[in-house]
Protein backbone atom coordinates (compact mmCIF):
# COMPACT_ATOMS: atom_id res chain seq x y z
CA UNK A 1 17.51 23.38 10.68
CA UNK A 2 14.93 24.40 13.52
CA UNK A 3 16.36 27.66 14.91
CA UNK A 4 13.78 28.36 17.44
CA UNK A 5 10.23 27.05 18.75
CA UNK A 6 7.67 28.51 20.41
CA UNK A 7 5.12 32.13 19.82
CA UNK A 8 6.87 33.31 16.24
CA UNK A 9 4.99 36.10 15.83
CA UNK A 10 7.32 39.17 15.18
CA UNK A 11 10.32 36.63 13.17
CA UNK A 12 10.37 36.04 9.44
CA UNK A 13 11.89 32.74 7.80
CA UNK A 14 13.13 31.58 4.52
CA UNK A 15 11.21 28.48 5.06
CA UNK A 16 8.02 27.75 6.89
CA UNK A 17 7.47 24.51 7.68
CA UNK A 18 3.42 24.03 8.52
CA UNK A 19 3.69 21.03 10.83
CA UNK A 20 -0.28 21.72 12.29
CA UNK A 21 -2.14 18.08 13.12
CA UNK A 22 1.44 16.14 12.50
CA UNK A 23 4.08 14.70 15.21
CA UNK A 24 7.64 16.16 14.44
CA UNK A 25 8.63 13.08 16.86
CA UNK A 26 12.51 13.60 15.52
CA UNK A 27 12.99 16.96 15.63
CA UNK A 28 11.73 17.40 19.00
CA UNK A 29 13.95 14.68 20.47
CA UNK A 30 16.93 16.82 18.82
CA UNK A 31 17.35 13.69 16.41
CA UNK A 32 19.72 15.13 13.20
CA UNK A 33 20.73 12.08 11.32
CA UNK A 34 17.77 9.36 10.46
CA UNK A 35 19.86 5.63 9.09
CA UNK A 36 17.44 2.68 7.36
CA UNK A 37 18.52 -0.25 5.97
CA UNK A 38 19.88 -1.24 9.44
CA UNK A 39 17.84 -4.08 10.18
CA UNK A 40 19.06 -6.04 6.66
CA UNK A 41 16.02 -4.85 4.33
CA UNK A 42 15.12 -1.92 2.43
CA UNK A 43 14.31 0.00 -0.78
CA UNK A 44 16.82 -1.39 -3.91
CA UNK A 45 15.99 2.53 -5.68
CA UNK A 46 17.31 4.57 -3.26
CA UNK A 47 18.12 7.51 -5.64
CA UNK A 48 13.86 7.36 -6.14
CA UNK A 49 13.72 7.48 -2.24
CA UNK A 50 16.20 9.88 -1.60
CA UNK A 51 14.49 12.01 -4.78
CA UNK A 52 11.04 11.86 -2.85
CA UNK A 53 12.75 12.95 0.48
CA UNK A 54 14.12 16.29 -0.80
CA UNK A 55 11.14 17.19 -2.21
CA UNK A 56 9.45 16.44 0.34
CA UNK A 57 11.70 18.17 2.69
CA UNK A 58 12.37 15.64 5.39
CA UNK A 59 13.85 18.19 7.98
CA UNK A 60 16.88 15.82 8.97
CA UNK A 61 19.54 14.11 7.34
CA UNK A 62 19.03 10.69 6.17
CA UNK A 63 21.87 7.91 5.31
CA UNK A 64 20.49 4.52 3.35
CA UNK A 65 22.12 1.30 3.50
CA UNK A 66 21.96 -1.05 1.36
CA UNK A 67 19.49 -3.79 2.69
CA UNK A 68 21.70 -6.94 2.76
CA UNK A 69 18.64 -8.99 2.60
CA UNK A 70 16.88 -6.99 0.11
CA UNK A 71 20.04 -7.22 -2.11
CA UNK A 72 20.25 -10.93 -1.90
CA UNK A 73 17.02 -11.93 -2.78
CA UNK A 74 16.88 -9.65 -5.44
CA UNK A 75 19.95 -11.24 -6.67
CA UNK A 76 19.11 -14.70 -6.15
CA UNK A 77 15.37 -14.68 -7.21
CA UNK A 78 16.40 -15.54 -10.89
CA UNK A 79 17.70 -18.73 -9.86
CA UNK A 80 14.84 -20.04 -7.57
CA UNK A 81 12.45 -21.28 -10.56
């Protein structure tokens, strides 16, 4: 959670986030929830994904859906020899 922005000099943290050189696009729009799998396609591991995203400390909170394409295909591809 982003508590403040701006000159920090002075304030301590439990976490600092060094976001030099990089866009923080979501944060700054005030953008708390981040959903993929929307548009019908996505990842089929999304424990891996959601793994990767903690340790990488995404900074919002992220829901996956299940890709209904992605899903199909995979299901399917067996039977289009």
């Amino acid at each position: 959670m982003i508590v403040k922005i701006g000159d920090l000099s002075g304030y301590s943290a439990a976490r600092i986030i060094n976001a030099e050189g990089k866009i923080v696009n979501y944060l700054s729009q005030g953008v708390t929830t981040v959903v993929t799998g929307n548009c019908g396609y996505g990842l089929l591991n999304i424990a891996e994904i959601a793994e990767l995203w903690n340790e990488q400390g995404i900074g919002t909170n992220a829901v996956q859906l299940a890709g209904f394409g992605t899903i199909r295909r995979h299901l399917l591809q067996p039977y289009a020899q």
